[in-house]
PDB file of N, CA and C in Angstrom:
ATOM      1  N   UNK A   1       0.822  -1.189   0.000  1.00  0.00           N
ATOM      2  CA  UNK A   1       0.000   0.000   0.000  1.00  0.00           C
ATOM      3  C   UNK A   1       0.867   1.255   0.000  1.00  0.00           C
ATOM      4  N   UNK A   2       1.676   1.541   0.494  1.00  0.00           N
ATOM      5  CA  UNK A   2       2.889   2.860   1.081  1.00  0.00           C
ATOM      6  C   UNK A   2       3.547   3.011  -0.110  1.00  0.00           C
ATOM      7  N   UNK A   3       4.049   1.527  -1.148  1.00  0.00           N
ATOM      8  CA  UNK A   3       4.733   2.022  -2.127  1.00  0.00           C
ATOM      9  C   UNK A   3       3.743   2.529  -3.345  1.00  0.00           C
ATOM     10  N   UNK A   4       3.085   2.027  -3.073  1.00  0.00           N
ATOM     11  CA  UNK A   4       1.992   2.460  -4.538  1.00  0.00           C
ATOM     12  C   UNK A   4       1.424   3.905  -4.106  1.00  0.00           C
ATOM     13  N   UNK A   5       1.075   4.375  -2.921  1.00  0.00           N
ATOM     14  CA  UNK A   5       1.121   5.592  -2.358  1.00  0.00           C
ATOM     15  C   UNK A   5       2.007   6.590  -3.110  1.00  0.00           C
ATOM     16  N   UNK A   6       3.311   6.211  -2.425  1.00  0.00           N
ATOM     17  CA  UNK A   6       4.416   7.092  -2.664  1.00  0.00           C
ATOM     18  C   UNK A   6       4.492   7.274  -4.271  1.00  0.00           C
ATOM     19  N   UNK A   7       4.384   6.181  -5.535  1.00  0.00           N
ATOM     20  CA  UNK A   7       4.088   5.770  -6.629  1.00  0.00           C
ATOM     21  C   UNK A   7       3.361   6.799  -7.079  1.00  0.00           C
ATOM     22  N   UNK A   8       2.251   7.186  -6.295  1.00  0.00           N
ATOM     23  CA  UNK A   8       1.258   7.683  -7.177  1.00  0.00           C
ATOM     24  C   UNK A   8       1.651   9.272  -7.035  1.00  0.00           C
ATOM     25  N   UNK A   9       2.264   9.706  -5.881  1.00  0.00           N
ATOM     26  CA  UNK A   9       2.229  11.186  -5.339  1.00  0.00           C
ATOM     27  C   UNK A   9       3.609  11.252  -6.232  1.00  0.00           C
ATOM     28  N   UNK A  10       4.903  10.149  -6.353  1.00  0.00           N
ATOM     29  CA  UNK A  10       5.735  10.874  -7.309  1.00  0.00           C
ATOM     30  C   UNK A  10       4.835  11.456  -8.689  1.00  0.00           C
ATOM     31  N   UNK A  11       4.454  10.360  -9.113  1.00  0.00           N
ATOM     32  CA  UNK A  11       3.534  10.330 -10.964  1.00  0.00           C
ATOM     33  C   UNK A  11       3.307  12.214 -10.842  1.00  0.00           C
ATOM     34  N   UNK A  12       2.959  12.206  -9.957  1.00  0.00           N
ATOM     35  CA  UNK A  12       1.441  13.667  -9.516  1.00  0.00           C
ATOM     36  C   UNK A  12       2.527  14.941  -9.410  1.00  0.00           C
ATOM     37  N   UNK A  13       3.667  14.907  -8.629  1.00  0.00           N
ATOM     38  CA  UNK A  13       4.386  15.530  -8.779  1.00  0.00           C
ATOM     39  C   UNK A  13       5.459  16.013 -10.110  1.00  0.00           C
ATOM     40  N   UNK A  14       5.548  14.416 -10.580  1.00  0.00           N
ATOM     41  CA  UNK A  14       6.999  14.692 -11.495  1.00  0.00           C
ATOM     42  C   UNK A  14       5.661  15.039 -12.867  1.00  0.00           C
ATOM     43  N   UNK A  15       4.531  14.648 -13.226  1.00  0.00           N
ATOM     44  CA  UNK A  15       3.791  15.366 -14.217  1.00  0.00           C
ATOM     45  C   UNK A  15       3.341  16.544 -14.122  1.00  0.00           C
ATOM     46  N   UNK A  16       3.172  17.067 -12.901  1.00  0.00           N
ATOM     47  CA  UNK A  16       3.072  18.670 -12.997  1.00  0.00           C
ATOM     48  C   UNK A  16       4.360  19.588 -13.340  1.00  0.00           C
ATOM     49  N   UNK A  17       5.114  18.960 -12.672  1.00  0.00           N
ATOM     50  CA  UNK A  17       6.443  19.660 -13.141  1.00  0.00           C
ATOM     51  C   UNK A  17       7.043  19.681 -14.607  1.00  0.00           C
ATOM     52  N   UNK A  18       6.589  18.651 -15.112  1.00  0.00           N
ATOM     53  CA  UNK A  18       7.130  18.466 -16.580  1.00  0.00           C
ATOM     54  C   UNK A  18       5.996  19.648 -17.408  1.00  0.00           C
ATOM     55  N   UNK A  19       4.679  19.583 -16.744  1.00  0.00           N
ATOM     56  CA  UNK A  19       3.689  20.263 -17.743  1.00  0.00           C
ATOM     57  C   UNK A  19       4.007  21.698 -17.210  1.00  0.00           C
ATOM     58  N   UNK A  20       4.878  22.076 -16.440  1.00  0.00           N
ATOM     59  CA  UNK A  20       5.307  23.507 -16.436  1.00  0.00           C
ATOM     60  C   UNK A  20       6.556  23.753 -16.731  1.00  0.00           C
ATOM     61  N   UNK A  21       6.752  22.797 -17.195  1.00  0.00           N
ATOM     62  CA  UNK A  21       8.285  22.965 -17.869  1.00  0.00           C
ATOM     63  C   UNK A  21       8.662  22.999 -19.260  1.00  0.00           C
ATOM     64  N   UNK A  22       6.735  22.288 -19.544  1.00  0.00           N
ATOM     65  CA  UNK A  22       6.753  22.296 -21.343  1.00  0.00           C
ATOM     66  C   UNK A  22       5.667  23.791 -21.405  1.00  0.00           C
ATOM     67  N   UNK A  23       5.399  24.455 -20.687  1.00  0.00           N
ATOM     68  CA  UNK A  23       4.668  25.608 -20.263  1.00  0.00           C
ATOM     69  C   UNK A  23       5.636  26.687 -20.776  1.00  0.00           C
ATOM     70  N   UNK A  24       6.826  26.471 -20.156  1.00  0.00           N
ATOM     71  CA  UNK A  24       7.757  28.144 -19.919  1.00  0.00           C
ATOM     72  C   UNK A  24       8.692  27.845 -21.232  1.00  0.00           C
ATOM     73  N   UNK A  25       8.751  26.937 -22.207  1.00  0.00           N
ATOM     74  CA  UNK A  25       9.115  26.335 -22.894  1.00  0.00           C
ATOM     75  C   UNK A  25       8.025  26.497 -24.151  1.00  0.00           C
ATOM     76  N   UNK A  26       7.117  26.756 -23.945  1.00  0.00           N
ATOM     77  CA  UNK A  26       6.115  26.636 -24.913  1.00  0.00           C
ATOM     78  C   UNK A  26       6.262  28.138 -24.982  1.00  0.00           C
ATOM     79  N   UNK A  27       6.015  28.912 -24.052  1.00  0.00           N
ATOM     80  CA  UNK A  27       6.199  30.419 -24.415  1.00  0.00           C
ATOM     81  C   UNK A  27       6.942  31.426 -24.832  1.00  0.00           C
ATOM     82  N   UNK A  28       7.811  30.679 -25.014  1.00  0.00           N
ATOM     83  CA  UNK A  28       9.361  31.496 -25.647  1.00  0.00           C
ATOM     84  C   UNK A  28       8.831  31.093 -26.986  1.00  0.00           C
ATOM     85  N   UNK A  29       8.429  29.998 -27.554  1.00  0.00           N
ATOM     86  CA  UNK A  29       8.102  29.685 -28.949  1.00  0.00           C
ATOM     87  C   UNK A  29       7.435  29.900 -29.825  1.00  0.00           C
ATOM     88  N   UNK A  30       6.004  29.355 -29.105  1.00  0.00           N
ATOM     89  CA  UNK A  30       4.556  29.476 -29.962  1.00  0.00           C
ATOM     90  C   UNK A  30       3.787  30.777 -29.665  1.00  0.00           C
ATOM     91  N   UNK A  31       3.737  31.374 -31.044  1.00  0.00           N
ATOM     92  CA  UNK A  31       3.073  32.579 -30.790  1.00  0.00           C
ATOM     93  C   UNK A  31       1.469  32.318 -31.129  1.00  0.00           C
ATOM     94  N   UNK A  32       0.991  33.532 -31.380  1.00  0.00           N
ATOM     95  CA  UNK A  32      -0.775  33.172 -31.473  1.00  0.00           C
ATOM     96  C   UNK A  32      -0.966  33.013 -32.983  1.00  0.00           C
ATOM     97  N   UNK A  33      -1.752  32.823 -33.366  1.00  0.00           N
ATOM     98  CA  UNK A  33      -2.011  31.725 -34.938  1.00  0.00           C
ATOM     99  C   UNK A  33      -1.040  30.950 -35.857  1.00  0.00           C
ATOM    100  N   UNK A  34      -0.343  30.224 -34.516  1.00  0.00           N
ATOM    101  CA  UNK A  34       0.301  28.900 -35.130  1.00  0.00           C
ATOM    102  C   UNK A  34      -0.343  27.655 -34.486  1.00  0.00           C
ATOM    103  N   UNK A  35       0.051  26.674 -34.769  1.00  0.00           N
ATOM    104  CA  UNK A  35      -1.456  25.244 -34.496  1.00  0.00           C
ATOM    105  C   UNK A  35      -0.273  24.692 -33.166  1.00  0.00           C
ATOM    106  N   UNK A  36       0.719  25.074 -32.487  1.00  0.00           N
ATOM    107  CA  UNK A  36       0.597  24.864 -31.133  1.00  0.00           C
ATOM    108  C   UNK A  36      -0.359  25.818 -30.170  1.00  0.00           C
ATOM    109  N   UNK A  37      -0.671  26.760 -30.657  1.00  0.00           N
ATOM    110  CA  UNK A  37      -1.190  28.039 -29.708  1.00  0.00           C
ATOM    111  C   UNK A  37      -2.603  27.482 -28.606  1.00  0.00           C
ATOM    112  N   UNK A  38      -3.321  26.422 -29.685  1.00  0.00           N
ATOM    113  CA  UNK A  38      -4.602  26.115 -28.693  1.00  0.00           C
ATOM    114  C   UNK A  38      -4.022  24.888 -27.958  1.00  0.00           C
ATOM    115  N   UNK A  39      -2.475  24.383 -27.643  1.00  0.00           N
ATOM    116  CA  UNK A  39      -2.268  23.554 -27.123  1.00  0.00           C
ATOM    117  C   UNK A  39      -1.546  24.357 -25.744  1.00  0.00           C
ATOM    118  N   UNK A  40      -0.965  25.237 -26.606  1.00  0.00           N
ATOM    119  CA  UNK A  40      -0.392  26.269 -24.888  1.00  0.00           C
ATOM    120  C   UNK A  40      -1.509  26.845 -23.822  1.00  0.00           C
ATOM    121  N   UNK A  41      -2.825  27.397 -25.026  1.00  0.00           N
ATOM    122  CA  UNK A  41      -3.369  28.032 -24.109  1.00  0.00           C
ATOM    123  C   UNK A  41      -4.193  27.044 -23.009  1.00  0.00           C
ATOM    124  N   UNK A  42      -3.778  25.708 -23.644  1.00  0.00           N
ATOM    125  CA  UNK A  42      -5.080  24.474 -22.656  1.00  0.00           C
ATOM    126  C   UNK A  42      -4.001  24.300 -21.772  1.00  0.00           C
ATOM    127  N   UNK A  43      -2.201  24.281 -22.203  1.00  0.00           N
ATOM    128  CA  UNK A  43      -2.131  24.247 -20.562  1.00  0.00           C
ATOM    129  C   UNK A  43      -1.591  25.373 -19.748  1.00  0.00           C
ATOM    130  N   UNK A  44      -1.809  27.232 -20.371  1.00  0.00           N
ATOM    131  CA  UNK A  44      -2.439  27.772 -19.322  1.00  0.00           C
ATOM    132  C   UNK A  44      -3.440  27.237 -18.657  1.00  0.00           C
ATOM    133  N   UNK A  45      -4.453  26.926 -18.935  1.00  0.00           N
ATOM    134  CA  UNK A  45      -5.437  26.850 -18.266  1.00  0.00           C
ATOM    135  C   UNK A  45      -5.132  25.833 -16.916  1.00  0.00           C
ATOM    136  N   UNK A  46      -4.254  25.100 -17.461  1.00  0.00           N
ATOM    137  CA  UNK A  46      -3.915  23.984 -16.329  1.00  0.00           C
ATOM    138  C   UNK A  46      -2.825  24.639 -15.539  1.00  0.00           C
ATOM    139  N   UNK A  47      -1.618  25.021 -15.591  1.00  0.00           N
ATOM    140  CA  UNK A  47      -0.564  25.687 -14.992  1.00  0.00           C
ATOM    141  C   UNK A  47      -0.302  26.867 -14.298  1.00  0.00           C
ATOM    142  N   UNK A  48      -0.863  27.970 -14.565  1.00  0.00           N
ATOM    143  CA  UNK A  48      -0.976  28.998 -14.328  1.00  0.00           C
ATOM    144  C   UNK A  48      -2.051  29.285 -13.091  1.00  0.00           C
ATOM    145  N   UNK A  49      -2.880  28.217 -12.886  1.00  0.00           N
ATOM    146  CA  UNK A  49      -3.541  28.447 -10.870  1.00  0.00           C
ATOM    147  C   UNK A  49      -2.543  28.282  -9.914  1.00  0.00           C
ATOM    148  N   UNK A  50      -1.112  27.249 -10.379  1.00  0.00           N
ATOM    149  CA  UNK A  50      -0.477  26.705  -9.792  1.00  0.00           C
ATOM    150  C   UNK A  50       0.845  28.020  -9.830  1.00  0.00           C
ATOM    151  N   UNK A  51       1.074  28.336 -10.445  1.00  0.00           N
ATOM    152  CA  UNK A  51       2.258  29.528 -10.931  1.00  0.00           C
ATOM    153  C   UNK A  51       1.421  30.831 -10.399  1.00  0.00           C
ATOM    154  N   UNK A  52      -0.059  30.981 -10.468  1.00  0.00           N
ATOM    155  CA  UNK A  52      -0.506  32.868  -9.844  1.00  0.00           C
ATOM    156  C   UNK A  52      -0.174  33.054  -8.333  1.00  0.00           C
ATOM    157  N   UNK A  53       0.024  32.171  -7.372  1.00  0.00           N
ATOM    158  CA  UNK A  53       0.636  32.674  -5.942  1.00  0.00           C
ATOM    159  C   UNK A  53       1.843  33.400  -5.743  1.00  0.00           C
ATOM    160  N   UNK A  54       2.489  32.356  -6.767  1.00  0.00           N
ATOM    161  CA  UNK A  54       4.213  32.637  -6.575  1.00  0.00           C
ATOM    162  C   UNK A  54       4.596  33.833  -7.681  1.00  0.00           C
ATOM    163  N   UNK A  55       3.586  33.996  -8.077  1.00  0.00           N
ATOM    164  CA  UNK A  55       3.725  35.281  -9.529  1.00  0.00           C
ATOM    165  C   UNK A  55       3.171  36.775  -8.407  1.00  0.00           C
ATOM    166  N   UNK A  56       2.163  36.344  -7.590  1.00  0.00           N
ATOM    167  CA  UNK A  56       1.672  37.417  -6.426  1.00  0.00           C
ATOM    168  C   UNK A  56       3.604  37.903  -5.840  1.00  0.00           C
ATOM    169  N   UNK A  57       4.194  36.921  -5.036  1.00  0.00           N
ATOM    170  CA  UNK A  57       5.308  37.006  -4.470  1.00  0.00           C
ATOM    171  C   UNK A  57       6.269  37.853  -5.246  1.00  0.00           C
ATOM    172  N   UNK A  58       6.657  37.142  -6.535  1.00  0.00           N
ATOM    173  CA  UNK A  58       7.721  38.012  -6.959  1.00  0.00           C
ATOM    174  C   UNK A  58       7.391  39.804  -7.300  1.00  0.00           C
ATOM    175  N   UNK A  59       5.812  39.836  -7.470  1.00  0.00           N
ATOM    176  CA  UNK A  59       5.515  41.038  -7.743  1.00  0.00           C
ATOM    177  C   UNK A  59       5.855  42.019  -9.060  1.00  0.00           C
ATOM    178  N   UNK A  60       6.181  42.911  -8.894  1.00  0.00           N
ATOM    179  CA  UNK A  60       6.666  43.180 -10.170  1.00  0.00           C
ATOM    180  C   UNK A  60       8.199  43.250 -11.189  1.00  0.00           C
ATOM    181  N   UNK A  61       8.739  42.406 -10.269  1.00  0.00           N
ATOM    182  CA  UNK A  61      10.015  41.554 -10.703  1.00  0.00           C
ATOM    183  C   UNK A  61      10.213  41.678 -12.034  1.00  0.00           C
ATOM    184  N   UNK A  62       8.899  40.741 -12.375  1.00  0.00           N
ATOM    185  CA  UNK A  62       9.430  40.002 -14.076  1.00  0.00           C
ATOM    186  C   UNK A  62       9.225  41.237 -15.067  1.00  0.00           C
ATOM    187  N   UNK A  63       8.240  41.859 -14.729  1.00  0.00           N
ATOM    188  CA  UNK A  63       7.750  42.946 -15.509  1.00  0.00           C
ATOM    189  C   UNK A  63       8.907  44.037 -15.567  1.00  0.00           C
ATOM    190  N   UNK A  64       9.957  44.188 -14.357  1.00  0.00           N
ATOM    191  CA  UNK A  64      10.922  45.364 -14.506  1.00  0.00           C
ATOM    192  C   UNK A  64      11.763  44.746 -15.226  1.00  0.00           C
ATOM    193  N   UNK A  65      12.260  43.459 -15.375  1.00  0.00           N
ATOM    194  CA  UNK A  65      13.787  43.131 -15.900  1.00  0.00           C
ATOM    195  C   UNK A  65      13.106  41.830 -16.819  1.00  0.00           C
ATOM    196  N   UNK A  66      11.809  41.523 -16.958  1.00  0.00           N
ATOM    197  CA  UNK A  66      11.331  40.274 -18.229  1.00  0.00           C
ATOM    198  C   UNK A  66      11.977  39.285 -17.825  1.00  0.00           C
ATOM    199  N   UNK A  67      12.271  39.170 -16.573  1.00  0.00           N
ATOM    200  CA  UNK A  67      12.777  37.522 -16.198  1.00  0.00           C
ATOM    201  C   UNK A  67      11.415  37.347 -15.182  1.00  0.00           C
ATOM    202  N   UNK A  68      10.761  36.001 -15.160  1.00  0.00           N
ATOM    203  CA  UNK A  68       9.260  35.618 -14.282  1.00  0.00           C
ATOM    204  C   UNK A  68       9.977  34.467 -13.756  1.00  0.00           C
ATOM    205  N   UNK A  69      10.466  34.614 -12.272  1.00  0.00           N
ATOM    206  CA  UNK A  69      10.814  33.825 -11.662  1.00  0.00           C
ATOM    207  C   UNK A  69       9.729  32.543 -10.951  1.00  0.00           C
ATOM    208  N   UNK A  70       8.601  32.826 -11.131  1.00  0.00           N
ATOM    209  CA  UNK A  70       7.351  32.767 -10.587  1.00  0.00           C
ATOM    210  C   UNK A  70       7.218  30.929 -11.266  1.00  0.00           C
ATOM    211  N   UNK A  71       7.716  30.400 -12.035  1.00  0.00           N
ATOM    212  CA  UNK A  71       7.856  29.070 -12.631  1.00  0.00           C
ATOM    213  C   UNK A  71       8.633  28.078 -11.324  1.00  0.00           C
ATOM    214  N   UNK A  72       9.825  28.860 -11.688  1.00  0.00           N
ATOM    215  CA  UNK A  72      11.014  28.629 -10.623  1.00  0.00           C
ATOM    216  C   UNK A  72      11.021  28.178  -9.348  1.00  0.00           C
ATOM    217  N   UNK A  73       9.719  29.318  -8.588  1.00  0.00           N
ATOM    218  CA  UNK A  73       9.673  29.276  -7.050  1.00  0.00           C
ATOM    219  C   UNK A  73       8.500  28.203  -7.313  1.00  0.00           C
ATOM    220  N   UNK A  74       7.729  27.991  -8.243  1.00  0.00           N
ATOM    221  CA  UNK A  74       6.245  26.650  -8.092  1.00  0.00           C
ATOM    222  C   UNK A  74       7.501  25.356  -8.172  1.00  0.00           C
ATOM    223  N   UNK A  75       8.202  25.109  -9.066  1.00  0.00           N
ATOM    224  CA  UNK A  75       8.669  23.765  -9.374  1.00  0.00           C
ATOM    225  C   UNK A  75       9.677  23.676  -7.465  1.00  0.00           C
ATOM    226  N   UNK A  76      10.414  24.532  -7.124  1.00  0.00           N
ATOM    227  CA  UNK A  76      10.995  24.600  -5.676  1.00  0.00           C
ATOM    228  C   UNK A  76       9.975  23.978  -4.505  1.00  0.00           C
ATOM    229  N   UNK A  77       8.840  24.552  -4.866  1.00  0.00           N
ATOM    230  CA  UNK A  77       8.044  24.475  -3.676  1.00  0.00           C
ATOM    231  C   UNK A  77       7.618  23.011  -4.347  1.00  0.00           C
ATOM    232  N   UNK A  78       6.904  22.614  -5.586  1.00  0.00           N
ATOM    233  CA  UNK A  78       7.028  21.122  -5.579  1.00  0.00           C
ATOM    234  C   UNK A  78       7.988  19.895  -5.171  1.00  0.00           C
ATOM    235  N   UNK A  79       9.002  20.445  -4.942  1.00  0.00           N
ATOM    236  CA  UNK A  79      10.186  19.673  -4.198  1.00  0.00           C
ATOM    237  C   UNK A  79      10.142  19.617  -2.991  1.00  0.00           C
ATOM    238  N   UNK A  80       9.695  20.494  -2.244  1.00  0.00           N
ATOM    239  CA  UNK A  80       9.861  20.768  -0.873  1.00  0.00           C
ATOM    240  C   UNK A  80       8.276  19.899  -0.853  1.00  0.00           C
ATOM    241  N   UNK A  81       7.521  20.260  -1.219  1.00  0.00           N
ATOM    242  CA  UNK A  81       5.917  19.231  -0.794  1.00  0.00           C
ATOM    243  C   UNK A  81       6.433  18.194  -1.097  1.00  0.00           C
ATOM    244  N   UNK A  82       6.730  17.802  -2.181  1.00  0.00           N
ATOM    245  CA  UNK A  82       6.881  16.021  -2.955  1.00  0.00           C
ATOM    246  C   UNK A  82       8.265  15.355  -1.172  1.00  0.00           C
ATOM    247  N   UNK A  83       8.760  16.179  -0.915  1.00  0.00           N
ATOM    248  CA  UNK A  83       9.876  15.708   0.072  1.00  0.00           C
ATOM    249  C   UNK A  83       9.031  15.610   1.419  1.00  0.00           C
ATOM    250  N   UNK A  84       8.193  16.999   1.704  1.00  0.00           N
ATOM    251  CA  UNK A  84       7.507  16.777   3.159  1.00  0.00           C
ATOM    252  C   UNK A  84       6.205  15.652   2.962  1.00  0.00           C
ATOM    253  N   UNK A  85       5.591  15.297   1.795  1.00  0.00           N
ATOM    254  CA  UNK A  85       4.871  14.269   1.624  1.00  0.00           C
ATOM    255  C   UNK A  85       5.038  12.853   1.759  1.00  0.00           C
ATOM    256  N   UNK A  86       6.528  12.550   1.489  1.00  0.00           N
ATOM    257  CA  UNK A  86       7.045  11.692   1.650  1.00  0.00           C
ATOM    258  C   UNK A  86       7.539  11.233   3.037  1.00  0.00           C
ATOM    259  N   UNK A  87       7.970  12.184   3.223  1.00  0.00           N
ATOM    260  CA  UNK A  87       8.432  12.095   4.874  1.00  0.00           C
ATOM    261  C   UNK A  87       6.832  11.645   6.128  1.00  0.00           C
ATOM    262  N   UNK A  88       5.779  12.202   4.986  1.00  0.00           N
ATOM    263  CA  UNK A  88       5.050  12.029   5.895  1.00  0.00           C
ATOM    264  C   UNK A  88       4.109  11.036   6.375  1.00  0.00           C
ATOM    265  N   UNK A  89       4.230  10.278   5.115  1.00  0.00           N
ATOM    266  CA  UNK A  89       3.350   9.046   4.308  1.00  0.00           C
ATOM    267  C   UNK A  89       4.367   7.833   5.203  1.00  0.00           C
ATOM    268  N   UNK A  90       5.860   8.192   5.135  1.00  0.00           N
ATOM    269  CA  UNK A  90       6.688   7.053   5.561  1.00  0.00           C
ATOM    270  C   UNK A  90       6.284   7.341   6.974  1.00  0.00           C
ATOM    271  N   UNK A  91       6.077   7.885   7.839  1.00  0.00           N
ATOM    272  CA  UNK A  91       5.687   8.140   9.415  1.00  0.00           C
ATOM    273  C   UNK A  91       4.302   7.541   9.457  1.00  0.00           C
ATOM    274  N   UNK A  92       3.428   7.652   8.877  1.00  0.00           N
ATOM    275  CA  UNK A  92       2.539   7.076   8.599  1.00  0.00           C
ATOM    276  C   UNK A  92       2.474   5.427   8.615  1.00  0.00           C
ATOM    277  N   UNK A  93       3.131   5.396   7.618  1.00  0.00           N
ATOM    278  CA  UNK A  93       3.128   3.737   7.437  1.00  0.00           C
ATOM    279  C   UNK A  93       3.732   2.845   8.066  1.00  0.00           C
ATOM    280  N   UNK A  94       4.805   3.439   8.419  1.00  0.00           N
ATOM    281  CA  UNK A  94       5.948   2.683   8.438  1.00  0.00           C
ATOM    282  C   UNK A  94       6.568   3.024   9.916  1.00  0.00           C
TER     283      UNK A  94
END
């Protein structure tokens, strides 16, 4: 049970991270009326609830110098959950 647990919360973690990694990656590229564009904007729709806290934090950062650290600090803080989840599931179980 604990490993298929842990199994499932990596999957959950390491696929969000990849879909914001093909996110900040997608936006340097695809502009609007090319046939990736309705594939970026579906995963705004998915990425960007997860990226608007940490976009609150940096504030107007990205906008003075066009660097949006706000990717950066979500995939960090997925490390730090995916690590305290783990830690916590193994206390749990085990």
């Amino acid at each position: 049970m604990y490993s298929y647990l842990v199994m499932v919360v990596n999957l959950l973690f390491r696929a969000f991270s990849t879909l914001i990694l093909v996110y900040c990656l997608m936006s340097w590229f695809v502009r609007p009326y090319t046939s990736l564009y309705r594939a970026y904007l579906f995963l705004a729709e998915i990425v960007e609830p997860l990226i608007y806290p940490f976009r609150k934090i940096t504030g107007g950062f990205a906008q003075s110098t066009g660097i949006d650290f706000a990717p950066w600090l979500t995939l960090m803080f997925f490390s730090v959950a995916q690590n305290a989840l783990y830690l916590i599931l193994r206390s749990i179980f085990l």
